[in-house]
Protein backbone atom coordinates (compact mmCIF):
# COMPACT_ATOMS: atom_id res chain seq x y z
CA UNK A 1 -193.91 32.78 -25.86
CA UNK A 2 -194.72 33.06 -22.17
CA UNK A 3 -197.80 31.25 -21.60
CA UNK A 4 -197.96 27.57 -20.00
CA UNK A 5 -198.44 24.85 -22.10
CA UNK A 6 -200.98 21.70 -21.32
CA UNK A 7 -200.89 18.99 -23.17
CA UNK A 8 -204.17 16.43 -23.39
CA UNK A 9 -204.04 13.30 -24.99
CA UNK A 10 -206.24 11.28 -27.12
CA UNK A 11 -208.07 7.81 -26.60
CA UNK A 12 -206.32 4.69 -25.99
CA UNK A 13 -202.94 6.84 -25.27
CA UNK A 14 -202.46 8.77 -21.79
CA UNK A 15 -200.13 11.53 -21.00
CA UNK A 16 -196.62 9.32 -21.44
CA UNK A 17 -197.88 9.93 -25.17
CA UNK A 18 -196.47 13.67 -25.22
CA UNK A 19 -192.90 12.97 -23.57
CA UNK A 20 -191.23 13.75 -26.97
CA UNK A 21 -193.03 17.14 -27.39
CA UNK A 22 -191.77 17.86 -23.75
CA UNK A 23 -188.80 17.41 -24.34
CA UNK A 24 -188.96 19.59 -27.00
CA UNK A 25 -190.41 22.17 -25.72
CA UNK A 26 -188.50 22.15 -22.77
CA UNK A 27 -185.50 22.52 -25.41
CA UNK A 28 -187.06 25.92 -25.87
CA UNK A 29 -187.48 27.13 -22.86
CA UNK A 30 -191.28 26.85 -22.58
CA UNK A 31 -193.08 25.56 -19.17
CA UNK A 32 -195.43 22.73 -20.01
CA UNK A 33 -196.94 19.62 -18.63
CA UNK A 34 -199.22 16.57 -19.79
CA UNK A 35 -202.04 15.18 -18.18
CA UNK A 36 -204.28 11.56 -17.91
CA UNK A 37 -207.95 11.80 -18.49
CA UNK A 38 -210.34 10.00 -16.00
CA UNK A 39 -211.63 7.56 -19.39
CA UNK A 40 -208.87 6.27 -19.29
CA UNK A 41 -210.48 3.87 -16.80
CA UNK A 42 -213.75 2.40 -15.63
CA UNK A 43 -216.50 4.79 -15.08
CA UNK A 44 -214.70 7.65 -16.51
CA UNK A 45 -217.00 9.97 -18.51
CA UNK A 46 -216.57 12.94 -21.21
CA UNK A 47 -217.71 15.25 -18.70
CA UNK A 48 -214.96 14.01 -15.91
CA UNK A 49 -212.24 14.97 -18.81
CA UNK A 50 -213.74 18.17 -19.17
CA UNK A 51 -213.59 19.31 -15.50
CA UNK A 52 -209.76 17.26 -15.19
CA UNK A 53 -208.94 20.02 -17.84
CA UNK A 54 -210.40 22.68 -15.98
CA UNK A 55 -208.73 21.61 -12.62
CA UNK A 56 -205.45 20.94 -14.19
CA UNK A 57 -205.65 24.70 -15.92
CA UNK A 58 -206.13 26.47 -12.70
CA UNK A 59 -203.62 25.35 -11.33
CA UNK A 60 -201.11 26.66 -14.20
CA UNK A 61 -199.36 30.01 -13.75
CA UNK A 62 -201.59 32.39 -15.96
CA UNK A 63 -203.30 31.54 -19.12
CA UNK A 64 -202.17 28.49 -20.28
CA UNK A 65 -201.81 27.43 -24.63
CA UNK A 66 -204.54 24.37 -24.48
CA UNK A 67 -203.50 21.28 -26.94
CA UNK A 68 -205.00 18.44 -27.71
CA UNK A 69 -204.65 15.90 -29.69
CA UNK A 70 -207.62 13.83 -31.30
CA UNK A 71 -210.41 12.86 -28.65
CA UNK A 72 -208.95 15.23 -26.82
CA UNK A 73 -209.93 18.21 -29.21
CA UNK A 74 -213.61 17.72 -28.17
CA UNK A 75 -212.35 17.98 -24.60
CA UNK A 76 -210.21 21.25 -24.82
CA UNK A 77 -213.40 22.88 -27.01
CA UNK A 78 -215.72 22.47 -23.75
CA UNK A 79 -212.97 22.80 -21.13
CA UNK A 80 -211.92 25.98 -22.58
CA UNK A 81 -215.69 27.60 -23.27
CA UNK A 82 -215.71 31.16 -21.25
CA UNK A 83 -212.62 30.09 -19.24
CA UNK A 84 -210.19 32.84 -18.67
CA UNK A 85 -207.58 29.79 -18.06
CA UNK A 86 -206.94 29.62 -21.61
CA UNK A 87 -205.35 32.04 -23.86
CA UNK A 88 -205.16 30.05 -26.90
CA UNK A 89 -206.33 26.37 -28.26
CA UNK A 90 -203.83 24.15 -30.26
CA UNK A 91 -205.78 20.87 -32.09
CA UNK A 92 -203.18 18.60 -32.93
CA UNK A 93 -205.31 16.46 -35.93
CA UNK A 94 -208.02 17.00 -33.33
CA UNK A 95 -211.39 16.96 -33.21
CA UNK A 96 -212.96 20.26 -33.86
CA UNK A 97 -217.03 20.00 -33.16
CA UNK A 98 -219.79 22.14 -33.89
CA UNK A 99 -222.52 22.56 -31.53
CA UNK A 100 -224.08 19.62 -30.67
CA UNK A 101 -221.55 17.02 -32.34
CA UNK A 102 -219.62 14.36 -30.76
CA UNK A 103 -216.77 12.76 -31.89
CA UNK A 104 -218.64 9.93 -32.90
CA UNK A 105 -220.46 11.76 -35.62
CA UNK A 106 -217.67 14.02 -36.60
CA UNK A 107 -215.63 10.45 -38.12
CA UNK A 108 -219.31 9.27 -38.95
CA UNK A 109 -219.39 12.36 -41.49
CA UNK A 110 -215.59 12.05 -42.82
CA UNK A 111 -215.68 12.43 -45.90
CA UNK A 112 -212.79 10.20 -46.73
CA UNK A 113 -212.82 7.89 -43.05
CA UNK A 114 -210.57 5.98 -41.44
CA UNK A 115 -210.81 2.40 -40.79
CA UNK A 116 -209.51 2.64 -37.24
CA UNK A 117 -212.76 1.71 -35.93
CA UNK A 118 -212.30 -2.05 -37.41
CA UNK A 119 -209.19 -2.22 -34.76
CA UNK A 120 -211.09 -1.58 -31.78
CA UNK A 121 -211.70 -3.89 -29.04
CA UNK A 122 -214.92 -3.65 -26.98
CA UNK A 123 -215.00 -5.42 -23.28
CA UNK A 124 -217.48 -5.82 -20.90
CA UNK A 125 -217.19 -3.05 -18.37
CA UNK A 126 -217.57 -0.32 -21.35
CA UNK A 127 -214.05 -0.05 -22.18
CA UNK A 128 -212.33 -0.69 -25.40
CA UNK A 129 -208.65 -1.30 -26.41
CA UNK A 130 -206.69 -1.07 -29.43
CA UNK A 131 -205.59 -4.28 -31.85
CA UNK A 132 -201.86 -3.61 -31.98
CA UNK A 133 -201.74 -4.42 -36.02
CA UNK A 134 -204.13 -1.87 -36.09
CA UNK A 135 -203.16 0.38 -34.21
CA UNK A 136 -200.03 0.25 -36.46
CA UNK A 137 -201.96 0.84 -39.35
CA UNK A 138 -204.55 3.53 -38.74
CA UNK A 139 -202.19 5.38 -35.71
CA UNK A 140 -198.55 4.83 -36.17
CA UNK A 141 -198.70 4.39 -40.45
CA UNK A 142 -195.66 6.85 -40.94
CA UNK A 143 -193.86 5.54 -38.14
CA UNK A 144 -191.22 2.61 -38.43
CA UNK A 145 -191.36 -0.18 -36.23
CA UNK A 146 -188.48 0.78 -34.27
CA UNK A 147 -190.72 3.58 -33.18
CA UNK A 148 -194.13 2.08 -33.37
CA UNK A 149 -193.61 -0.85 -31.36
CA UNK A 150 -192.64 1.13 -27.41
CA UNK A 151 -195.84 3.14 -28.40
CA UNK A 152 -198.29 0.58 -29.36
CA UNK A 153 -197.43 -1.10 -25.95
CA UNK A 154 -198.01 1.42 -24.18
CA UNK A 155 -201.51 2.16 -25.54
CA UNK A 156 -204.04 1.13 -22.84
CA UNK A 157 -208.16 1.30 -22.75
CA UNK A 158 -210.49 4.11 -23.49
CA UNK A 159 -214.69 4.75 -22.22
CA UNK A 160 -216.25 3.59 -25.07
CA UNK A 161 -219.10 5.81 -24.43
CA UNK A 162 -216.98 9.29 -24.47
CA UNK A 163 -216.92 8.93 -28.24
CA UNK A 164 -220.94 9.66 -28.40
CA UNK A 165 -221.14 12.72 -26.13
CA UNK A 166 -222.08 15.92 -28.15
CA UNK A 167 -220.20 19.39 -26.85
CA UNK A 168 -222.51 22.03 -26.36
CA UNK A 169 -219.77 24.48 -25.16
CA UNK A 170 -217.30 25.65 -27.86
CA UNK A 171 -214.10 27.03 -26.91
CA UNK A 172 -212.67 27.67 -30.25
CA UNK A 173 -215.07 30.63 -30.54
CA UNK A 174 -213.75 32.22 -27.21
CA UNK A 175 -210.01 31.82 -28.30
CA UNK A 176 -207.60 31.99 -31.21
CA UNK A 177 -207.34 28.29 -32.67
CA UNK A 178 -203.85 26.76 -34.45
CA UNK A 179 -204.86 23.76 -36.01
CA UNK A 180 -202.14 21.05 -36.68
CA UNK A 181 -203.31 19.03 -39.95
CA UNK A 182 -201.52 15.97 -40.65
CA UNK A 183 -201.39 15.48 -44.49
CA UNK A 184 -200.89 11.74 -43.67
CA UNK A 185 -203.58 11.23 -40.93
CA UNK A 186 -205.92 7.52 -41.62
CA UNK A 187 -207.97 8.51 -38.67
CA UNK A 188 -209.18 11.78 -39.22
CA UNK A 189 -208.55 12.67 -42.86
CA UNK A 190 -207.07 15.42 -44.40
CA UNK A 191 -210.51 16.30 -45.97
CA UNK A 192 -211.89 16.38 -42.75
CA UNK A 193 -208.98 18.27 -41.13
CA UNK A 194 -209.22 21.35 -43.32
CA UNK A 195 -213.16 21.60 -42.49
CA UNK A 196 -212.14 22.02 -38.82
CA UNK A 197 -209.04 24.60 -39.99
CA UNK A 198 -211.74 26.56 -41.43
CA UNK A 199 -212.50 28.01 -37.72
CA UNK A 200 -208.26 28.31 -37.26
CA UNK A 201 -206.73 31.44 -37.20
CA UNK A 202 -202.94 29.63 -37.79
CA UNK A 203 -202.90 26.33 -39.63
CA UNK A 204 -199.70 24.43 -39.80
CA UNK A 205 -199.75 21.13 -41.95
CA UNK A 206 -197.11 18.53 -40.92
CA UNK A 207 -196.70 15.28 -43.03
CA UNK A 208 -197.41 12.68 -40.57
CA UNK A 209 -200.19 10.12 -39.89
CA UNK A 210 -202.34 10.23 -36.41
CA UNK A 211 -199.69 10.50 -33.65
CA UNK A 212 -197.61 13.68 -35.23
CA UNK A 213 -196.24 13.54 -31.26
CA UNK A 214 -194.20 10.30 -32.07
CA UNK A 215 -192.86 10.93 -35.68
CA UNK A 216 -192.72 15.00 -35.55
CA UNK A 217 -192.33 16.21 -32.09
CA UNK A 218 -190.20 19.15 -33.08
CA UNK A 219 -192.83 19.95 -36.09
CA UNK A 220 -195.88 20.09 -33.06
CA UNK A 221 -193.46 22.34 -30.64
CA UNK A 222 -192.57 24.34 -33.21
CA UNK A 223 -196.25 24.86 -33.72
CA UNK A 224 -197.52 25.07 -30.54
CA UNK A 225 -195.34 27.76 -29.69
CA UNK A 226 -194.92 29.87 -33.24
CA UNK A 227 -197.86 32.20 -32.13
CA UNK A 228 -197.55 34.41 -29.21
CA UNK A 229 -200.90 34.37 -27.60
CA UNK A 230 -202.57 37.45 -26.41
């Protein structure tokens, strides 16, 4: 595999959340790097992720293997729409929208959902954090505590209103998709999971919960870098 490799993380994390998958994948020779959105603070919007993505792309050697993980998966669909950055899209028990969907709706219409949504924290100036119980329980569930607990204090606050913001622009018909499916996942379910595999050319299930980056690192490099993209 020659291609670059960014990483994008999902709400509530940042991009300290993909050090184990660097490591990995710098175990296998493969140039990649991790990025913070802009909602990870005040004022940040979905569209400000979008163009970080875009900027952060360009500046990559050559088109780059795209992965993100949850939130993140509606950010990579419209970062990557007609961009010749990106040679191939990796959703790591990401969010995989149709036209017009935001991430929001896609957990609204999970057929077996989560219950992450009861350990989130709204505050005044739009933001929301994470309850660390759980954020044990609906992120880290497979992990043990030895590993949970660095994570979960690490975990910071998220725009609130990113979650709401329907893509209009979808990548994953522009470029070949692996889709990472977590078999263990009590954000995104499984159920839900295979309906976004559907539009996957690779699908790889791992047996982890939501943060397959903490638990499995070597089980998402080995992914993200199986396929040579073209």
């Amino acid at each position: 595999m020659s291609q670059p490799v960014l990483l994008v993380h999902g709400a509530f994390t940042g991009a300290w959340a993909w050090r184990p998958v660097l490591g990995e994948l710098e175990r296998r020779g493969i140039d990649a790097s991790a990025i913070d959105l802009p909602s990870r603070r005040a004022g940040g919007t979905f569209a400000a992720d979008v163009a970080s993505v875009r900027g952060a792309l360009k500046d990559l050697r050559g088109p780059a293997v795209l992965v993100g993980h949850s939130y993140a998966g509606a950010v990579i669909t419209a970062a990557s729409a007609n961009n010749d950055d990106v040679a191939r899209l990796v959703y790591v028990c990401a969010a995989l929208p149709q036209e017009g969907e935001s991430v929001s709706a896609l957990m609204q219409r999970d057929p077996d959902p989560g219950q992450l949504g009861s350990a989130i924290r709204p505050t005044d100036d739009g933001m929301a954090a994470l309850d660390p119980v759980g954020a044990k329980a609906h992120l880290c569930n497979d992990a043990t505590d030895a590993q949970a607990a660095p994570f979960i204090e690490s975990l910071g606050s998220h725009a609130l209103a990113t979650f709401g913001e329907a893509v209009h622009d979808l990548g994953w018909k522009n470029h070949p998709v692996t889709y990472i499916l977590c078999t263990r996942d009590k954000t995104f379910s499984p159920a839900l999971q295979r309906e976004f595999a559907r539009h996957a050319e690779t699908v790889v299930e791992v047996d982890s919960g939501h943060c397959p980056m903490l638990t499995r690192p070597a089980a998402v490099a080995d992914a993200i870098t199986a396929t040579e993209c073209r």
